[in-house]
N, C-alpha and C. Protein backbone atom coordinates (compact mmCIF):
# COMPACT_ATOMS: atom_id res chain seq x y z
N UNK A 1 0.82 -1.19 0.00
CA UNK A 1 0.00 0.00 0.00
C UNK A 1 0.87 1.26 0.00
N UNK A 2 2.30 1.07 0.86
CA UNK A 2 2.53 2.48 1.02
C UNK A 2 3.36 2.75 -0.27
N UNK A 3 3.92 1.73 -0.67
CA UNK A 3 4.37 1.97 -2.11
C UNK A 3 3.75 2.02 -3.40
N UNK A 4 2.56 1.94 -3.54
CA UNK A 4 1.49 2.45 -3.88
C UNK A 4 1.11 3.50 -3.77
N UNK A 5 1.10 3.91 -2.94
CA UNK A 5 0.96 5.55 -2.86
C UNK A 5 2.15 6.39 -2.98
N UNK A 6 3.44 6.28 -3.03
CA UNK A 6 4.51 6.82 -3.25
C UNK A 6 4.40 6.81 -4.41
N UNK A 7 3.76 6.18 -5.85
CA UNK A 7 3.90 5.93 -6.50
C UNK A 7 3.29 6.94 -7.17
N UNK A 8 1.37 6.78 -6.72
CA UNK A 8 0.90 7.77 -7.33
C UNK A 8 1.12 9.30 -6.76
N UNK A 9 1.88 9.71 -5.95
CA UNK A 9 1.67 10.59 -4.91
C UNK A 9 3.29 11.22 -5.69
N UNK A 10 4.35 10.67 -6.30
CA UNK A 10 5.78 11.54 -6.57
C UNK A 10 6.04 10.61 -7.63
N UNK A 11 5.31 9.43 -8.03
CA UNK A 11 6.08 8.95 -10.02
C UNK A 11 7.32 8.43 -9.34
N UNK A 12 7.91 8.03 -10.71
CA UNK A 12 9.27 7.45 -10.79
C UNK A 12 10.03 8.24 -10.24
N UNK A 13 10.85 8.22 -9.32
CA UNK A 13 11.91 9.36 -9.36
C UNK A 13 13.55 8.63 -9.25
N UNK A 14 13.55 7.76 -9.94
CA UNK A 14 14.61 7.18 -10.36
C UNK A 14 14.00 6.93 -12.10
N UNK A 15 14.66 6.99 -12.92
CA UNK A 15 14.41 6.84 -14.43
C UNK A 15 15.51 6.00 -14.82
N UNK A 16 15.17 4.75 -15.28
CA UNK A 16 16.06 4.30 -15.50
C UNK A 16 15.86 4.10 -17.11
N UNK A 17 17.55 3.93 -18.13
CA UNK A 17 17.03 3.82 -19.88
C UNK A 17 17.79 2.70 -19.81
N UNK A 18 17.86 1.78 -21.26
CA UNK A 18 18.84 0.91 -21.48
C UNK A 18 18.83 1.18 -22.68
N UNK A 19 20.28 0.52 -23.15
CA UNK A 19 20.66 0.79 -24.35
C UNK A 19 21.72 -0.97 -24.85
N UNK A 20 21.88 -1.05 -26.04
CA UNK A 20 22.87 -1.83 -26.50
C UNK A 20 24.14 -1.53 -26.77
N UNK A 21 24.02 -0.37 -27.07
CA UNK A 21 25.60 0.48 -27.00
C UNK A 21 26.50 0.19 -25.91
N UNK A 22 27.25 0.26 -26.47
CA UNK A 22 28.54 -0.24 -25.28
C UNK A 22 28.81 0.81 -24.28
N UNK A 23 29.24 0.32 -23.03
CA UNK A 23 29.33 1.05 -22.13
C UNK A 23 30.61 2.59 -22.49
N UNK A 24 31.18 2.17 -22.96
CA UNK A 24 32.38 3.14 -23.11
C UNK A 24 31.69 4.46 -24.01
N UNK A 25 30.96 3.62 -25.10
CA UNK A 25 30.60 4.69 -26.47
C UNK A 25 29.08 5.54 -25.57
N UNK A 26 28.67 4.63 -24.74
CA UNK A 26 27.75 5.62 -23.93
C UNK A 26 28.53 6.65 -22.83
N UNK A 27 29.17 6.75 -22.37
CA UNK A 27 30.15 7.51 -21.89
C UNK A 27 30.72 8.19 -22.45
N UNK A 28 31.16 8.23 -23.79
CA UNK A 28 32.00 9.22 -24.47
C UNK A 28 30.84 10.20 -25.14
N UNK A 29 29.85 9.73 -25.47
CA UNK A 29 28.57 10.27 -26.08
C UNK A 29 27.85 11.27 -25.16
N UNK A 30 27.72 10.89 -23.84
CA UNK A 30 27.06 11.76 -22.70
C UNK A 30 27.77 12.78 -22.41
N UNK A 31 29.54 12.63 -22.57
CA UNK A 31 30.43 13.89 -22.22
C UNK A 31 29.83 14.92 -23.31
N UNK A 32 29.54 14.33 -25.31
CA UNK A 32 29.17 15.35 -25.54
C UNK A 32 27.88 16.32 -25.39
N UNK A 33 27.03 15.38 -25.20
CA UNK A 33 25.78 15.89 -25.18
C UNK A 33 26.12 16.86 -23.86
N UNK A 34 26.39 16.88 -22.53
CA UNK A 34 26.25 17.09 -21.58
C UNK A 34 26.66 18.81 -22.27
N UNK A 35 28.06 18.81 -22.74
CA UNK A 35 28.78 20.23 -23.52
C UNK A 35 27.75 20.92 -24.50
N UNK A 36 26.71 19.99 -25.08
CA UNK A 36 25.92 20.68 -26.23
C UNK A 36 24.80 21.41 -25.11
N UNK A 37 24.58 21.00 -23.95
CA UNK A 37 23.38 21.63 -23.26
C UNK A 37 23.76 22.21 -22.00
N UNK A 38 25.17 23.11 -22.38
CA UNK A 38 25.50 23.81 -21.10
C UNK A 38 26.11 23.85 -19.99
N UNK A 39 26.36 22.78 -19.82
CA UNK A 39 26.73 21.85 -19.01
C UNK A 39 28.09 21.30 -18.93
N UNK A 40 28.67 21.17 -17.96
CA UNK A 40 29.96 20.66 -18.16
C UNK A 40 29.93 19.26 -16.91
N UNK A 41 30.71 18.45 -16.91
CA UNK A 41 30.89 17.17 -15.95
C UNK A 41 32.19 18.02 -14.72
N UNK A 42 31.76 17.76 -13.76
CA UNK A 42 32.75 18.22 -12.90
C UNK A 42 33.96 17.65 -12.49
N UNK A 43 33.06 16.06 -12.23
CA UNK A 43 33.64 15.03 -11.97
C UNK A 43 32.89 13.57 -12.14
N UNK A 44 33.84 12.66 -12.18
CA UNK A 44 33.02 11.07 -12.53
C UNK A 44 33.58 10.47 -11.58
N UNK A 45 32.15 9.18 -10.48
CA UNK A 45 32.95 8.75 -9.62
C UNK A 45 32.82 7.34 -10.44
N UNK A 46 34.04 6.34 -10.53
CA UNK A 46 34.08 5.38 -10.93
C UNK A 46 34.32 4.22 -10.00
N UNK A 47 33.07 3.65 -9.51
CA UNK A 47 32.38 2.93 -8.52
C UNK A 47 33.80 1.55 -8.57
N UNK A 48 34.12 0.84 -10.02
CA UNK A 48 34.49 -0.32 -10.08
C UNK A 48 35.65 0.31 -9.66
N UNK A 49 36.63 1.29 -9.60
CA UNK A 49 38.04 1.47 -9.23
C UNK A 49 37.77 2.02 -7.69
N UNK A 50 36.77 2.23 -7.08
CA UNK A 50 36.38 2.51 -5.93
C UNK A 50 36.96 1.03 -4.99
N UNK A 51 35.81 0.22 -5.55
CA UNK A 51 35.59 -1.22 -5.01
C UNK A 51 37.26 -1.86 -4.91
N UNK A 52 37.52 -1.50 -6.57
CA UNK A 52 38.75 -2.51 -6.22
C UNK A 52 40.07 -2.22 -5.13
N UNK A 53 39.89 -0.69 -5.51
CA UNK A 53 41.40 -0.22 -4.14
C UNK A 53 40.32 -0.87 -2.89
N UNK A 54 39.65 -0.95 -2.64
CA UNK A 54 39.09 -1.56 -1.53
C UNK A 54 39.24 -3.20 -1.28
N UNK A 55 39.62 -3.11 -2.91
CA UNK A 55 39.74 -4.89 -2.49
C UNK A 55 38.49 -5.59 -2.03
N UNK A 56 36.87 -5.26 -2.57
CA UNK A 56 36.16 -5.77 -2.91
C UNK A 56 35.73 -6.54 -3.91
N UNK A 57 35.18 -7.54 -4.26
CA UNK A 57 34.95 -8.46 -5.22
C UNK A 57 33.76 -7.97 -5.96
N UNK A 58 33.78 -8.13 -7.14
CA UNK A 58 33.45 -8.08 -8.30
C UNK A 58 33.27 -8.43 -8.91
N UNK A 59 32.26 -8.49 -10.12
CA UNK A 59 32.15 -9.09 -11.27
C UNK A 59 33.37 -8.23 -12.60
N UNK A 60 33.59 -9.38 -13.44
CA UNK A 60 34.27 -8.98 -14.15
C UNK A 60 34.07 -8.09 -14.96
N UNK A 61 32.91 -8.29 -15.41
CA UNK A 61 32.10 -7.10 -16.35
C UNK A 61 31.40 -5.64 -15.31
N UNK A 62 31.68 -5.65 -14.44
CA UNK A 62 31.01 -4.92 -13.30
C UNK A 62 31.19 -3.05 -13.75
N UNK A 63 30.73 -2.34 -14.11
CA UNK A 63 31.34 -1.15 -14.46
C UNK A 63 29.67 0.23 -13.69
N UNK A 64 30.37 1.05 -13.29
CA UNK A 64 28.97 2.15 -12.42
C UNK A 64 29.82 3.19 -12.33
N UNK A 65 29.28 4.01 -12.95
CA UNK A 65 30.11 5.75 -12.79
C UNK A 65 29.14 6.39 -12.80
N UNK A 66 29.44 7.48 -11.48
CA UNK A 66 28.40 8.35 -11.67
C UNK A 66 29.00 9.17 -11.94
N UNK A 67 27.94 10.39 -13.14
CA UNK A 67 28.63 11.56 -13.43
C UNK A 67 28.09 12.51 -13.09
N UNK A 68 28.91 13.78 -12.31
CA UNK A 68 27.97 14.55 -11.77
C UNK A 68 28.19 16.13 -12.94
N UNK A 69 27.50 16.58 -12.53
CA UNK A 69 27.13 17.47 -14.34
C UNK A 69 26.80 19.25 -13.70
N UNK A 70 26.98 20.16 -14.23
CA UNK A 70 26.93 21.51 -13.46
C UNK A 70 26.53 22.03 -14.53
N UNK A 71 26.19 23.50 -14.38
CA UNK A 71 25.90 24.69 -15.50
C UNK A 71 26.36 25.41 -14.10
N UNK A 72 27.87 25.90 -14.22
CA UNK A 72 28.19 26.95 -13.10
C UNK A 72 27.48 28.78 -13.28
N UNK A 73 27.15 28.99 -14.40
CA UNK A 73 26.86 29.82 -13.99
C UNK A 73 25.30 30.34 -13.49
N UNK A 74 24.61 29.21 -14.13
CA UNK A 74 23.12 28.56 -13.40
C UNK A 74 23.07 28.33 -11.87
N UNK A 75 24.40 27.30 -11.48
CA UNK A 75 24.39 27.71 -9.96
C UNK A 75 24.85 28.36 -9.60
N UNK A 76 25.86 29.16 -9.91
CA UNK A 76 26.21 30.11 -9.14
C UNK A 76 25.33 31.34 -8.49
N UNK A 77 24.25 31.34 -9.49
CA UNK A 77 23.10 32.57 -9.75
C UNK A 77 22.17 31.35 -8.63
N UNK A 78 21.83 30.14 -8.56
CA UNK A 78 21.25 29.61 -7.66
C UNK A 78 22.12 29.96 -6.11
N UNK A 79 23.21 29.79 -5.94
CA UNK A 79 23.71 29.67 -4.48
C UNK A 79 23.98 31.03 -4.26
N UNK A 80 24.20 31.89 -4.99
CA UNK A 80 24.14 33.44 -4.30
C UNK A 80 23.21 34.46 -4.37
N UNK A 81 21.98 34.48 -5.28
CA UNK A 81 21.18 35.34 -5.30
C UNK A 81 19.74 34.48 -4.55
N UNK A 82 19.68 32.97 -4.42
CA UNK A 82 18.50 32.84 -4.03
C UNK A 82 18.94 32.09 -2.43
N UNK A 83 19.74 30.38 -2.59
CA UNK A 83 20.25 30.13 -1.12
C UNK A 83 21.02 29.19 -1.79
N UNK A 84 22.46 29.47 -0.19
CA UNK A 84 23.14 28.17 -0.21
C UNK A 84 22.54 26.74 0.23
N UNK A 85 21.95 26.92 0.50
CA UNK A 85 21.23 25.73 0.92
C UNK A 85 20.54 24.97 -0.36
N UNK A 86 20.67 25.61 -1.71
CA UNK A 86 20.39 24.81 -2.61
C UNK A 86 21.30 24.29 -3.05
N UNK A 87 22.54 24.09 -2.51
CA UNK A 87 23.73 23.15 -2.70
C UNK A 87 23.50 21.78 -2.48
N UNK A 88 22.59 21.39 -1.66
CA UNK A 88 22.35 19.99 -1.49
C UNK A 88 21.57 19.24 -2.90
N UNK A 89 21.40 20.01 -3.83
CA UNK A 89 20.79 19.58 -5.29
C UNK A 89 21.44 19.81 -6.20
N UNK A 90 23.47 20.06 -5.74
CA UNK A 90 23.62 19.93 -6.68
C UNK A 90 25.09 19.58 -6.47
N UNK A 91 25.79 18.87 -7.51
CA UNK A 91 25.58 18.84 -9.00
C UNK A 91 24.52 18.02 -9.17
N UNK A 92 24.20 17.81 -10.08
CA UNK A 92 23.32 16.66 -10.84
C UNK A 92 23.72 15.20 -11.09
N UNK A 93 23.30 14.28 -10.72
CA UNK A 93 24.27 13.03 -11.01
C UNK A 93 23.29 12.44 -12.22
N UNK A 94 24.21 11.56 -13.28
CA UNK A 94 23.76 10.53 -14.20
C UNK A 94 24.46 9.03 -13.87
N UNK A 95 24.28 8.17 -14.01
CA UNK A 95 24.67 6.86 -13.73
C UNK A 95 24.59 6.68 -15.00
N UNK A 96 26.00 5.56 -15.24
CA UNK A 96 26.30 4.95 -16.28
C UNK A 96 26.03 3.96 -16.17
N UNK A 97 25.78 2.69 -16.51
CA UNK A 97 26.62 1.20 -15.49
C UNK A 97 25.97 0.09 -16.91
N UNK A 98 26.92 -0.76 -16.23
CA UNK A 98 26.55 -2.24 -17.08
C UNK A 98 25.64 -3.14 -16.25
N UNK A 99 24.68 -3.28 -16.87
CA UNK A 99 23.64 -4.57 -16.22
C UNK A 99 23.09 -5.25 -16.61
N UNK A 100 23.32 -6.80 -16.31
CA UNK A 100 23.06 -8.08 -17.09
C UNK A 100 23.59 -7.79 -18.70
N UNK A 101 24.41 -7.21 -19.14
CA UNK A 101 24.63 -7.02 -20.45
C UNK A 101 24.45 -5.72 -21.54
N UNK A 102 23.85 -5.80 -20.79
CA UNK A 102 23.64 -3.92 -21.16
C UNK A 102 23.76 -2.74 -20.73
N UNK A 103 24.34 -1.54 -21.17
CA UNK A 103 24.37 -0.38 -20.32
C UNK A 103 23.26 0.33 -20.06
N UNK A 104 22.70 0.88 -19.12
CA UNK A 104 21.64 1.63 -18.75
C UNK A 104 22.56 2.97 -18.00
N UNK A 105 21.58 3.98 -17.89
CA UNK A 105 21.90 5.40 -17.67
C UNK A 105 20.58 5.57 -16.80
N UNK A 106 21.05 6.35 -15.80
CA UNK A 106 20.13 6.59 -14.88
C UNK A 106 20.30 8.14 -13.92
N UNK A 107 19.22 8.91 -13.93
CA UNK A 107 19.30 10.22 -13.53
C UNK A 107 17.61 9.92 -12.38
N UNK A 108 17.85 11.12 -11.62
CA UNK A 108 16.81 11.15 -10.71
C UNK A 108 16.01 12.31 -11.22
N UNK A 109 14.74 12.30 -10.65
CA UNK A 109 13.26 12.81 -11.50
C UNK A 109 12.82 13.29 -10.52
N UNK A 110 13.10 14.19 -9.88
CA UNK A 110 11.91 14.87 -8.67
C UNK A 110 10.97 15.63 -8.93
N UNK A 111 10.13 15.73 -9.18
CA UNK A 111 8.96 16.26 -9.51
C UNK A 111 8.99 17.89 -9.37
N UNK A 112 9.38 19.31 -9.62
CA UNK A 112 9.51 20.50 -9.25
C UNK A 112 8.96 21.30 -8.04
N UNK A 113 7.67 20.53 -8.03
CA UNK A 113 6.83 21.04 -7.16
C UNK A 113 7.24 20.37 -5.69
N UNK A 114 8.03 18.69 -5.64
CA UNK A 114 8.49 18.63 -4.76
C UNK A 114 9.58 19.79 -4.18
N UNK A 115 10.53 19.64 -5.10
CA UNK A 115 11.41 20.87 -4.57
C UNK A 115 11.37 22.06 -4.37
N UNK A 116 10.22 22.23 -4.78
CA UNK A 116 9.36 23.58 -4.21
C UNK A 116 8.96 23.41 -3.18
N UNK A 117 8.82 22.35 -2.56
CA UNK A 117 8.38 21.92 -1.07
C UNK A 117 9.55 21.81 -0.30
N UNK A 118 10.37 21.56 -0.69
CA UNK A 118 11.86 21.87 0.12
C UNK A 118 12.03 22.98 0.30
N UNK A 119 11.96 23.79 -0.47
CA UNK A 119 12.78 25.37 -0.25
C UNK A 119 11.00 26.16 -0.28
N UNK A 120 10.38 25.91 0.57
CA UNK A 120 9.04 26.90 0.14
C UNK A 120 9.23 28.24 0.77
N UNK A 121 10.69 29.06 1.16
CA UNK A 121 10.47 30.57 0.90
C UNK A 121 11.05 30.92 -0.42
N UNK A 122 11.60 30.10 -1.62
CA UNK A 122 12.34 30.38 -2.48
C UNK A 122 11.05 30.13 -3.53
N UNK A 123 11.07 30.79 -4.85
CA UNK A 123 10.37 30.60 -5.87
C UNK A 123 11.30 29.76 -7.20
N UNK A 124 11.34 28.52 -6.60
CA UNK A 124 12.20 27.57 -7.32
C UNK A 124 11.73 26.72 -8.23
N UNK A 125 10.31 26.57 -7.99
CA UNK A 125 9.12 25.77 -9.16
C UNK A 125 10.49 25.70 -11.04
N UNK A 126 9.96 27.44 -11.52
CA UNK A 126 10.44 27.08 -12.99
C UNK A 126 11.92 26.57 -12.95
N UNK A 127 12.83 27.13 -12.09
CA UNK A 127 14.10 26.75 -12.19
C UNK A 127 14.39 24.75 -12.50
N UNK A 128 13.64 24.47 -10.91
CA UNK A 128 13.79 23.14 -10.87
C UNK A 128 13.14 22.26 -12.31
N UNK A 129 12.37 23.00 -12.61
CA UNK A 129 11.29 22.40 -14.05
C UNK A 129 12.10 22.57 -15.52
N UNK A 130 12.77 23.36 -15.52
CA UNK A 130 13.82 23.79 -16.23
C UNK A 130 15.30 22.70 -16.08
N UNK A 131 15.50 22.69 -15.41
CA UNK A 131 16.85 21.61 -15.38
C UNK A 131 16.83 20.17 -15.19
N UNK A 132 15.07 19.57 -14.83
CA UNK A 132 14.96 18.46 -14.78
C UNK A 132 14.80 18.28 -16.14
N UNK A 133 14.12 19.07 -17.20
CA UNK A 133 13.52 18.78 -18.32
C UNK A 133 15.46 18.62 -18.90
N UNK A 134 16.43 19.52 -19.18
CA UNK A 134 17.51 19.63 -19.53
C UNK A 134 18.06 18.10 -19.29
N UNK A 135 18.28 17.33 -18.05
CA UNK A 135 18.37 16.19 -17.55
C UNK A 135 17.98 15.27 -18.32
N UNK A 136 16.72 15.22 -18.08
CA UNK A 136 16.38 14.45 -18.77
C UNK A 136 16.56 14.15 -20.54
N UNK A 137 16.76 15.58 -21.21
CA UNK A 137 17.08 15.76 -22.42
C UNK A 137 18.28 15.25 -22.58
N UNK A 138 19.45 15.45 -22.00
CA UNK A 138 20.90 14.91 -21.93
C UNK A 138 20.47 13.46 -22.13
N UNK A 139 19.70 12.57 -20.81
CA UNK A 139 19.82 11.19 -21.11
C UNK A 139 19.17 10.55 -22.22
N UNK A 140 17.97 11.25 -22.80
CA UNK A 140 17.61 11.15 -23.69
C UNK A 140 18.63 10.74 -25.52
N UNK A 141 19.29 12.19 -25.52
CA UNK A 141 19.82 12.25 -26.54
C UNK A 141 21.26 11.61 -26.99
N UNK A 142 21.78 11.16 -25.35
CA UNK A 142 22.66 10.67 -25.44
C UNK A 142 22.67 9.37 -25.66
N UNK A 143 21.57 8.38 -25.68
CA UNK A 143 21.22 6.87 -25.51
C UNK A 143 20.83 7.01 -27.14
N UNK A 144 20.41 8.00 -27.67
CA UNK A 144 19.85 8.45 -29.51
C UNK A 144 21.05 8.40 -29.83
N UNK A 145 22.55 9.39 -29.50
CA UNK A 145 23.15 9.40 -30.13
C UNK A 145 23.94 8.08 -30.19
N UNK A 146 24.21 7.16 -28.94
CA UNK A 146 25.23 5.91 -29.34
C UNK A 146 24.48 4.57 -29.61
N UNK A 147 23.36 4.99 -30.16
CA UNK A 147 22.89 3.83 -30.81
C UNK A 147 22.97 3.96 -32.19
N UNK A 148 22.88 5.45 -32.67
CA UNK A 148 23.02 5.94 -34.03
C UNK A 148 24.46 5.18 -34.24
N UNK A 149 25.46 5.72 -33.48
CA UNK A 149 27.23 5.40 -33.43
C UNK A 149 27.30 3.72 -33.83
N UNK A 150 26.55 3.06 -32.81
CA UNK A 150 26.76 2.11 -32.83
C UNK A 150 26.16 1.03 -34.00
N UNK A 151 25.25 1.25 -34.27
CA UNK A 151 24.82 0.80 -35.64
C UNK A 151 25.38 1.14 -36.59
N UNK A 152 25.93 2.31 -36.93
CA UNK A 152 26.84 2.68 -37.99
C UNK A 152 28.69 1.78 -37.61
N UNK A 153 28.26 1.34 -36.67
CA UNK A 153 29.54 0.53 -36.46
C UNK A 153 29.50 -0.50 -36.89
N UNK A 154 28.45 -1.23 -36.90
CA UNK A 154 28.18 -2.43 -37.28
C UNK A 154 28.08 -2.81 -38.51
């Protein structure tokens, strides 16, 4: 029941895509898209070189990077003219990863109006509606573009 109602009450807010494209050519493809929409990658955490200096076990094929993604001068205009406290939303993360054979890409979906419920002295509605849609456009176009790549590879 209660996940049932989380359901209808805030949607997916994990989105997950899959693709056949190889993990690498989806990764090199998202760096560009990410540059075509403003955006730059700050940093990538690469989960499997995490694990292994840890000397955790693994699958061989095991691969998860998250990439976290900025428009500095979007936040910057977020953390000084409205609050620092909208630092906790950001950067933006995308997940890369290999699963069961395929790569999937995965970004989070919060609904605007939720995060309008977080910050309700801030008028954050269009902003947040604005960069989820961008988000989502990145994962979008980037799973379009390395399947295009990849079929032309074939």
């Amino acid at each position: 029941m209660k996940k049932l109602f989380a359901k209808w009450l805030i949607g997916d807010v994990v989105v997950k895509q899959t693709t056949n494209a190889p993990f690498e050519k989806v990764m090199d493809t998202l760096d560009g898209v990410v540059k075509e929409n403003n955006f730059s990658i700050v940093t990538i955490h690469d989960m499997r070189e995490t694990y292994l200096k840890k000397k955790l076990e693994i699958p061989d094929d095991f691969e998860y990077k998250i990439v976290q993604i900025c428009n500095p001068p979007k936040s910057h205009k977020a953390l000084n003219s409205m609050s620092f406290d909208m630092g906790v939303m950001m950067p933006k993360s995308i997940i890369v990863a290999r699963e069961n054979g395929t790569t999937t890409l995965r970004f989070m979906k919060m609904k605007p109006w939720m995060v309008g419920m977080m910050f309700p002295e801030l008028d954050i509605v269009p902003m947040s509606k604005m960069v989820a849609g961008i988000i989502e456009k990145i994962a979008k176009e980037t799973i379009e573009k390395a399947e295009i790549v990849q079929q032309n590879n074939s």
